[in-house]
C-alpha atoms as a PDB file:
ATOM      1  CA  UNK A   1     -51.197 -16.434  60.955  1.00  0.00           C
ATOM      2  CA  UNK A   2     -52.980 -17.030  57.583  1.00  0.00           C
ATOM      3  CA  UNK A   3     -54.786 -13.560  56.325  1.00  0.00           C
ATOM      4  CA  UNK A   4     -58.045 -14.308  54.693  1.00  0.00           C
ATOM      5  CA  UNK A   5     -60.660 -12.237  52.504  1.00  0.00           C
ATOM      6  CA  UNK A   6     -63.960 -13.473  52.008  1.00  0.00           C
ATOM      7  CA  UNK A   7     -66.290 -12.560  48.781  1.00  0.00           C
ATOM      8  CA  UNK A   8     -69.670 -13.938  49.365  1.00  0.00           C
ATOM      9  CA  UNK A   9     -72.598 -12.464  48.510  1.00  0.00           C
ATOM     10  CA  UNK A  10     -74.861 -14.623  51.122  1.00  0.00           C
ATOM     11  CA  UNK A  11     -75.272 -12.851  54.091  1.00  0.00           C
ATOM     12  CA  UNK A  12     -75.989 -15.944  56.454  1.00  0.00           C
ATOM     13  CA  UNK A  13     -72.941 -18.025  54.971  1.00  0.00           C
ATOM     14  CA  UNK A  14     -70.478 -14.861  54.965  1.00  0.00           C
ATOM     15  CA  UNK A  15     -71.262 -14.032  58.687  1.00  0.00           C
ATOM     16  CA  UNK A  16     -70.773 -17.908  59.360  1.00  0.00           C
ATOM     17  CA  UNK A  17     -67.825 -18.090  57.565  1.00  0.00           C
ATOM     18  CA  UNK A  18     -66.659 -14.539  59.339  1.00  0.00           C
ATOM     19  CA  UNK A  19     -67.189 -16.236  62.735  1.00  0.00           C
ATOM     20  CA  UNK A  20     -65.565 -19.862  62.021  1.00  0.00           C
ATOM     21  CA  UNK A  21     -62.332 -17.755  60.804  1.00  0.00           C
ATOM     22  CA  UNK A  22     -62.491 -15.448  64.002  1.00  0.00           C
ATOM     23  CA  UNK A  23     -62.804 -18.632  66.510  1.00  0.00           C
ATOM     24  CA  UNK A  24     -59.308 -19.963  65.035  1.00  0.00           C
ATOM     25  CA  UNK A  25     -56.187 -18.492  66.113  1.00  0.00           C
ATOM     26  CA  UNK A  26     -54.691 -19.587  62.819  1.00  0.00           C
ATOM     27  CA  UNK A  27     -56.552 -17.201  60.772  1.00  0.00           C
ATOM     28  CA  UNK A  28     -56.912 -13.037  60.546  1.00  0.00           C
ATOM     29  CA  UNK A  29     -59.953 -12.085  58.481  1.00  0.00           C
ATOM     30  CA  UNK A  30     -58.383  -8.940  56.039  1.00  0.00           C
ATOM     31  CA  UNK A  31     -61.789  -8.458  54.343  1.00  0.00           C
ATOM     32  CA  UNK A  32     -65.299  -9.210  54.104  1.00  0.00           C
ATOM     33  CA  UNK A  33     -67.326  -8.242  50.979  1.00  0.00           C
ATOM     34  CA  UNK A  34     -70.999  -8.882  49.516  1.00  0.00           C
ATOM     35  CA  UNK A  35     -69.967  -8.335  46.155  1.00  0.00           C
ATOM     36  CA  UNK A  36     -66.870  -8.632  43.544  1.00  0.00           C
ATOM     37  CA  UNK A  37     -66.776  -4.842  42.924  1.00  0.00           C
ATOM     38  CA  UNK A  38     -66.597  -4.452  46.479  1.00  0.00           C
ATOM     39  CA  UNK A  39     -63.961  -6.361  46.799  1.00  0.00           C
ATOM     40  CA  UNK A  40     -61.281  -5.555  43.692  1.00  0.00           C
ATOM     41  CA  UNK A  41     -59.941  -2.511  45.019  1.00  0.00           C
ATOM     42  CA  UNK A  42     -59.190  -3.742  48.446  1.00  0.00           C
ATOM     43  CA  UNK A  43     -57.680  -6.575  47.360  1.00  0.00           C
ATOM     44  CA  UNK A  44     -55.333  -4.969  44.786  1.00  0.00           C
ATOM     45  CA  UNK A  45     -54.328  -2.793  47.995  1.00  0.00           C
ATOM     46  CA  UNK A  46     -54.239  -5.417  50.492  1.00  0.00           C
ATOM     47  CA  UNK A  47     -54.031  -8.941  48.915  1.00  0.00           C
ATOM     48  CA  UNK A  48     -54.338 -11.826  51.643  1.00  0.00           C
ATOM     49  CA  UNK A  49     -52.795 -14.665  51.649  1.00  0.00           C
ATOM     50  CA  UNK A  50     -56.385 -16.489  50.988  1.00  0.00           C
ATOM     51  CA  UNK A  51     -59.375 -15.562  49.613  1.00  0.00           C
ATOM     52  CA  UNK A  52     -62.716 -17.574  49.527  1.00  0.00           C
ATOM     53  CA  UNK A  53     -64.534 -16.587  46.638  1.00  0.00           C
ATOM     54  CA  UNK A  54     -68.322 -17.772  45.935  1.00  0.00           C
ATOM     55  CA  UNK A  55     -68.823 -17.953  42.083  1.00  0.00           C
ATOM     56  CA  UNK A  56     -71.901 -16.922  41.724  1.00  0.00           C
ATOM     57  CA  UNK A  57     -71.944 -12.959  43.047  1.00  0.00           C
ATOM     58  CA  UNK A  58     -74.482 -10.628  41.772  1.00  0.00           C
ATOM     59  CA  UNK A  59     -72.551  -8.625  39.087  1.00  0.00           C
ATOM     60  CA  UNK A  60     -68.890  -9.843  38.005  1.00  0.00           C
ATOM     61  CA  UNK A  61     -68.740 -14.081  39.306  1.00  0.00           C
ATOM     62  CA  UNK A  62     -66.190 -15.161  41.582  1.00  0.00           C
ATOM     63  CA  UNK A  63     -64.229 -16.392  38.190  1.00  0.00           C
ATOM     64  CA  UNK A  64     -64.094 -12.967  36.285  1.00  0.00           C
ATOM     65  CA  UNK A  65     -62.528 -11.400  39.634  1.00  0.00           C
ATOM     66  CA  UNK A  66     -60.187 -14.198  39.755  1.00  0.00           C
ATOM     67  CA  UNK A  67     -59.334 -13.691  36.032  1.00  0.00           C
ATOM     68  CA  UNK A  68     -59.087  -9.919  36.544  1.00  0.00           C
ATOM     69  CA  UNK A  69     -57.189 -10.163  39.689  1.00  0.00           C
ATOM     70  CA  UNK A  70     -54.589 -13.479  39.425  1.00  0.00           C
ATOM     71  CA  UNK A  71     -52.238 -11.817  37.313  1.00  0.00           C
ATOM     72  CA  UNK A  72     -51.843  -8.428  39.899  1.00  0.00           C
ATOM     73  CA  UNK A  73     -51.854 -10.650  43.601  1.00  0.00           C
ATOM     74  CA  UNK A  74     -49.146 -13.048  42.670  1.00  0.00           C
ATOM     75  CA  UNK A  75     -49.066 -14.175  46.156  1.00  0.00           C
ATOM     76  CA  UNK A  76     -52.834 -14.406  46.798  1.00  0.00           C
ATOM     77  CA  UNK A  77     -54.087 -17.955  46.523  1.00  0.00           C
ATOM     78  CA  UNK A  78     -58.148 -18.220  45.320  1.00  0.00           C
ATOM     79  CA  UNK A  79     -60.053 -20.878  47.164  1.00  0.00           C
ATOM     80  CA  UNK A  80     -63.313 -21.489  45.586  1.00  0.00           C
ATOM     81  CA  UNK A  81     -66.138 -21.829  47.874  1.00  0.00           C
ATOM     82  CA  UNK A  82     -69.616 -22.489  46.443  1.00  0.00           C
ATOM     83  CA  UNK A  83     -72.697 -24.606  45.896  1.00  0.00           C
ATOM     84  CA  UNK A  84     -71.998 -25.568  42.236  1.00  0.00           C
ATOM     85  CA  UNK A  85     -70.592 -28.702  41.540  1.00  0.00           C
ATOM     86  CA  UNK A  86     -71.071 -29.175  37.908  1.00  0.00           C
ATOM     87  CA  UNK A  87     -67.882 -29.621  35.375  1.00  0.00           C
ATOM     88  CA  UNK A  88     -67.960 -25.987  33.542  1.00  0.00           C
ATOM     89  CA  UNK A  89     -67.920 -24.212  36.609  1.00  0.00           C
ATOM     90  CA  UNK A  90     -65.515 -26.383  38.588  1.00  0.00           C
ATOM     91  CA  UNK A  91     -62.882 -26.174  35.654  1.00  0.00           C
ATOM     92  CA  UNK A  92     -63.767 -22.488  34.753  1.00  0.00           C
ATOM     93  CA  UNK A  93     -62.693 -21.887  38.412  1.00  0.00           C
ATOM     94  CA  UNK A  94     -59.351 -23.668  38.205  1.00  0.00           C
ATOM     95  CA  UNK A  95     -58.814 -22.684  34.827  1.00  0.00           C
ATOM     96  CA  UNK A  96     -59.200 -19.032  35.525  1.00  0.00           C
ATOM     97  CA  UNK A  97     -56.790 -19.312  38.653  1.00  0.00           C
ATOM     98  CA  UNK A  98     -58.523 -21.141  41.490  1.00  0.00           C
ATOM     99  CA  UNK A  99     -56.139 -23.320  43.612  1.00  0.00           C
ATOM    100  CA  UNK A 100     -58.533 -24.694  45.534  1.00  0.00           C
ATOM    101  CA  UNK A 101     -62.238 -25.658  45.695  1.00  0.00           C
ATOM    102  CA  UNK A 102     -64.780 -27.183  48.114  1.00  0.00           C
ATOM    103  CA  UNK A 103     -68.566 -27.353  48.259  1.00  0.00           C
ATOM    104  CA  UNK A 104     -70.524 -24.715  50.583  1.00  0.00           C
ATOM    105  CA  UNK A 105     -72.092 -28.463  52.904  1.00  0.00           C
ATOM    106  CA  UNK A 106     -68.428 -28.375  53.779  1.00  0.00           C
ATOM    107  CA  UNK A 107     -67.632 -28.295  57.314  1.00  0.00           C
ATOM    108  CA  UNK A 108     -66.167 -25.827  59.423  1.00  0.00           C
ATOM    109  CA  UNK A 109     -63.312 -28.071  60.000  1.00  0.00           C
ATOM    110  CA  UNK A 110     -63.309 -28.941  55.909  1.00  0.00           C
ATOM    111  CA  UNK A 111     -63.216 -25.066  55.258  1.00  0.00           C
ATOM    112  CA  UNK A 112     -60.120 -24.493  58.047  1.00  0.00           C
ATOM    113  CA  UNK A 113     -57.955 -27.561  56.996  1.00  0.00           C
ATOM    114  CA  UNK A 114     -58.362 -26.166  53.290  1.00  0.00           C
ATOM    115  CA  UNK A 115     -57.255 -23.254  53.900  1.00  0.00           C
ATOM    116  CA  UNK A 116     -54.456 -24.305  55.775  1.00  0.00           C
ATOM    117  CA  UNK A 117     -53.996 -27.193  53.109  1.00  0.00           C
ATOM    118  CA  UNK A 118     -53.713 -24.037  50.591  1.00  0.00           C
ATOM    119  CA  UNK A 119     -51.405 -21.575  52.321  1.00  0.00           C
ATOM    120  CA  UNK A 120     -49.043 -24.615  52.528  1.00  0.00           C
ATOM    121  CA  UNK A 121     -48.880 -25.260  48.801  1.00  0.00           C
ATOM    122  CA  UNK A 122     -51.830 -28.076  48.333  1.00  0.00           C
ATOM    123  CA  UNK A 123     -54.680 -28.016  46.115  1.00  0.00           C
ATOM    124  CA  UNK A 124     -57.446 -28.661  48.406  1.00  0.00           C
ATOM    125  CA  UNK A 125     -60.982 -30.422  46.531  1.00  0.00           C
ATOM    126  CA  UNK A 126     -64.202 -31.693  48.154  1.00  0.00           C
ATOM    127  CA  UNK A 127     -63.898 -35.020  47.048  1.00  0.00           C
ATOM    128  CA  UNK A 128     -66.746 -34.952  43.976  1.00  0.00           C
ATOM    129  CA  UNK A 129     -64.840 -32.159  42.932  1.00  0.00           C
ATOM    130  CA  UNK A 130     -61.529 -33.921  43.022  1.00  0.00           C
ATOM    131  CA  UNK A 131     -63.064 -36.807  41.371  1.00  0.00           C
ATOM    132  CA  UNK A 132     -63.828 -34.691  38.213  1.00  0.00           C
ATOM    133  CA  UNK A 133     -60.721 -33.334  38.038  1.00  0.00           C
ATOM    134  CA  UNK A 134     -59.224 -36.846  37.767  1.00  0.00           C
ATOM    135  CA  UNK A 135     -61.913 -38.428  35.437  1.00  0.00           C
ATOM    136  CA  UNK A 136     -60.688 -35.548  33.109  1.00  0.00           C
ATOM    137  CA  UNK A 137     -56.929 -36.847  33.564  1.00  0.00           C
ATOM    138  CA  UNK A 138     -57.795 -40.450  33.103  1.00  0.00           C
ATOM    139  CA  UNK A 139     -60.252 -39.399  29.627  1.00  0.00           C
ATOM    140  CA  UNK A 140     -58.815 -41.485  26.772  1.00  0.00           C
ATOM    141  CA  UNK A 141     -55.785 -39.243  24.822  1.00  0.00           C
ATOM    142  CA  UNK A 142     -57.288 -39.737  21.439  1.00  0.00           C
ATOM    143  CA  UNK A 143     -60.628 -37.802  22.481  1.00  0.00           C
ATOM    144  CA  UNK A 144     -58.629 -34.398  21.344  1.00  0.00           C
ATOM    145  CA  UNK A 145     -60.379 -31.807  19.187  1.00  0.00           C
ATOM    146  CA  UNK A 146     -57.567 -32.086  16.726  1.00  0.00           C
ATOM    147  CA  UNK A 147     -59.902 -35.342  15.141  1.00  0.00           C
ATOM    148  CA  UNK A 148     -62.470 -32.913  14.152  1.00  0.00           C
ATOM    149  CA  UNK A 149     -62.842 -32.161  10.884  1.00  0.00           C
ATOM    150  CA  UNK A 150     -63.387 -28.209   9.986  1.00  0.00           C
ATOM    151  CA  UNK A 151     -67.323 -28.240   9.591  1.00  0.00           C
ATOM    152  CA  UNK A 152     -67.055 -30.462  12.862  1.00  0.00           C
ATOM    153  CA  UNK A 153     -65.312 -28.087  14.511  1.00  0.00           C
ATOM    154  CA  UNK A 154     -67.348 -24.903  13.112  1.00  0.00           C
ATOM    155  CA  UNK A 155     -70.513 -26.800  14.808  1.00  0.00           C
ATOM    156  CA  UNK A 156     -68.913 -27.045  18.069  1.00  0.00           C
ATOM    157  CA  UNK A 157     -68.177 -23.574  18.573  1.00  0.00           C
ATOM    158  CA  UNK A 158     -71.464 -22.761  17.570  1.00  0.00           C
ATOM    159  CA  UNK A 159     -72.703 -25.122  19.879  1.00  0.00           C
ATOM    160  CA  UNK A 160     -70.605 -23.733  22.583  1.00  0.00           C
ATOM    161  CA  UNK A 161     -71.876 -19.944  22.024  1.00  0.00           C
ATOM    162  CA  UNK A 162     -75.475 -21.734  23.030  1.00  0.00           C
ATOM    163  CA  UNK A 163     -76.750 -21.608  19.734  1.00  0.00           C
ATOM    164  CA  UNK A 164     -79.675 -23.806  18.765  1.00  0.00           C
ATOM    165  CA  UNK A 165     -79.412 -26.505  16.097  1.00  0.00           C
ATOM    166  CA  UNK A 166     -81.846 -24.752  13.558  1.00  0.00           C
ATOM    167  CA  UNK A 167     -79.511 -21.055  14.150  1.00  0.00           C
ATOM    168  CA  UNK A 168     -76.553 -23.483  13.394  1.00  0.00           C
ATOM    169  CA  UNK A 169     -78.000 -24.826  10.669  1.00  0.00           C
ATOM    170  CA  UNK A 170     -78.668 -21.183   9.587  1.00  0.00           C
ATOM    171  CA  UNK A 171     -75.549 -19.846  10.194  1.00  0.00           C
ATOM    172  CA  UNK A 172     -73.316 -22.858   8.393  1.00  0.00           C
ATOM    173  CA  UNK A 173     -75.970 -22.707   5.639  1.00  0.00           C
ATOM    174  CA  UNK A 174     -76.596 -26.490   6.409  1.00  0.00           C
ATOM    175  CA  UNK A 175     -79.411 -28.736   6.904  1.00  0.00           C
ATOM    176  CA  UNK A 176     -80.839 -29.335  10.131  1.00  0.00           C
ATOM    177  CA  UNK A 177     -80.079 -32.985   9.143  1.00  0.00           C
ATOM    178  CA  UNK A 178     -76.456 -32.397   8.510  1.00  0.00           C
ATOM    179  CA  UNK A 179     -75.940 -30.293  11.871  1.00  0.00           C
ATOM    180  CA  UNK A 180     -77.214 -33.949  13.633  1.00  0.00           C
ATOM    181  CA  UNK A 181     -75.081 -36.026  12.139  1.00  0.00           C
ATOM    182  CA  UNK A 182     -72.034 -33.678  12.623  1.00  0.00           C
ATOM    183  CA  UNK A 183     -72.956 -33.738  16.113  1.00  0.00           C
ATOM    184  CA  UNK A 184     -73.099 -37.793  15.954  1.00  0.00           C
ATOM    185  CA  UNK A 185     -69.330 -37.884  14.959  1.00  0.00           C
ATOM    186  CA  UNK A 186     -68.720 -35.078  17.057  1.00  0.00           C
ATOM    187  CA  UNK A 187     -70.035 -37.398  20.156  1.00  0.00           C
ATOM    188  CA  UNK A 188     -68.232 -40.289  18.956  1.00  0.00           C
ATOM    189  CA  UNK A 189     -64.845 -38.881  17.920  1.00  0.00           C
ATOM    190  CA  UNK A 190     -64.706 -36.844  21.770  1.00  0.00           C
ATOM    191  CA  UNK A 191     -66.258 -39.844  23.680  1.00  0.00           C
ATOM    192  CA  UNK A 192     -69.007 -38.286  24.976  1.00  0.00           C
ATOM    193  CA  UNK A 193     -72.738 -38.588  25.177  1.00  0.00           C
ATOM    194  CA  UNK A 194     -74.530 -35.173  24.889  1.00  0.00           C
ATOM    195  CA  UNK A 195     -73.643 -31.702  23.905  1.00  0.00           C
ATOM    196  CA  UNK A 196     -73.119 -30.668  27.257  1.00  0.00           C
ATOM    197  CA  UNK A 197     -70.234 -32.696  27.715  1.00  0.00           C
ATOM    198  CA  UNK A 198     -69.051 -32.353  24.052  1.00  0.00           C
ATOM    199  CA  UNK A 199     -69.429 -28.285  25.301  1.00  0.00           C
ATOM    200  CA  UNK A 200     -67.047 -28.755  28.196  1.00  0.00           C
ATOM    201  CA  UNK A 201     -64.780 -30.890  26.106  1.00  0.00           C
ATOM    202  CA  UNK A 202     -64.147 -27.497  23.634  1.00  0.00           C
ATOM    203  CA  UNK A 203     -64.013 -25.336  26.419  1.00  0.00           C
ATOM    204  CA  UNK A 204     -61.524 -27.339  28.332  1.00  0.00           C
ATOM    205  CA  UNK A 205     -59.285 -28.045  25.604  1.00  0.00           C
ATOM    206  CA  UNK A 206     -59.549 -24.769  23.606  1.00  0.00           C
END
C-alpha cells in the first residue's frame, strides 16, 4: 500500500483528490492539508511515501516546502500536481526536488498510475510537461552562460531580479541604449527570443 499526503489549497480538487485515493485499494491517504504550514510539521513526523503538492498555496508554494522539506524526508517522493504549465515553474519544481509532475485536467486514472509510476522509481510528466523537459536536453550545448561577457552577464541578473531596463540602466550606470543591445547579444549568444526565456536560461543554468 502506497501512503499519500496531499497539500492543496483548493477545497473542491483536495476533496476529489481525497476520494479518488480512498476508492483505490493501492493507496492510504496519511494527510490532507489546505496549506504548506499546515502541512510541514506532520510531514517531518510522518513522511509518506508520496505527496501531491499544488505549487501555488497561499503562504509558502508547494516549491519552498519541497526545498525546506527534501533534505529531512529522504524517502518521501514530491509529485507536483498543479495548473501551471509554464517553464520556470515546471523546472523550479524539479529543480527544488520534485520527482514527478502532471497537470491538475489530469485524470483520475493519470493521477493513480503516477503515483504508482513514482513509488516504483519513475519520473512521471503530463506529456507538455515532459516535452519541456526534453526541449531543454536537446537545446544546442554552446547556448551556456559561460559566452557572456561580464556586463552581459551583470544585465542578466538584473534582468532576472525583474528589474526594468531604465533601473538597469540606472544601476550599471549605462545607457538605456547600451542595456538593448546587451540584451541583443544576450538573445543571440543563449538562442533565445525574449527575456523571458533568456530569464529561465540563467535560472536554469545558474
Amino acid at each position: 500500500m502506497i501512503l499519500v499526503s496531499i497539500i492543496e489549497d483548493h477545497d473542491y480538487y483536495r476533496l476529489s483528490l481525497v476520494k479518488m485515493l480512498e476508492s483505490d485499494s493501492r493507496f492510504k491517504v496519511m494527510g490532507v492539508y489546505a496549506s504548506a504550514e499546515l502541512a510541514f510539521d506532520d510531514l517531518l513526523q510522518n513522511p509518506p511515501d508520496i505527496a501531491i503538492v499544488d505549487i501555488m498555496l497561499k503562504e509558502m508554494s508547494g516549491i519552498q516546502l519541497i526545498k525546506a522539506l527534501k533534505n529531512s524526508i529522504l524517502h518521501t517522493q514530491f509529485l507536483m500536481c498543479t495548473s501551471y504549465q509554464d517553464s520556470e515553474n515546471v523546472f523550479n519544481a524539479l529543480r527544488a526536488g520534485a520527482l514527478g509532475y502532471i497537470v491538475k485536467d489530469a485524470s483520475s486514472a493519470d493521477i493513480q498510475n503516477a503515483i504508482v509510476e513514482l513509488y516504483n522509481g519513475g519520473a512521471p510528466m503530463s506529456p507538455y510537461i515532459a516535452r519541456k523537459v526534453i526541449n531543454l536536453m536537446h537545446q544546442k550545448p554552446e547556448a551556456d552562460l559561460n559566452l557572456l561577457s561580464n556586463r552581459e552577464q551583470e544585465v542578466l541578473v538584473l534582468l532576472s531580479k525583474g528589474l526594468l531596463y531604465k533601473e538597469i540602466s540606472d544601476t550599471l550606470s549605462i545607457s538605456l541604449n547600451t542595456v538593448k543591445n546587451h540584451l541583443k547579444n544576450i538573445y543571440k549568444k543563449l538562442h533565445v527570443q525574449n527575456k523571458v526565456e533568456a530569464v529561465n536560461r540563467y535560472k536554469l543554468r545558474s
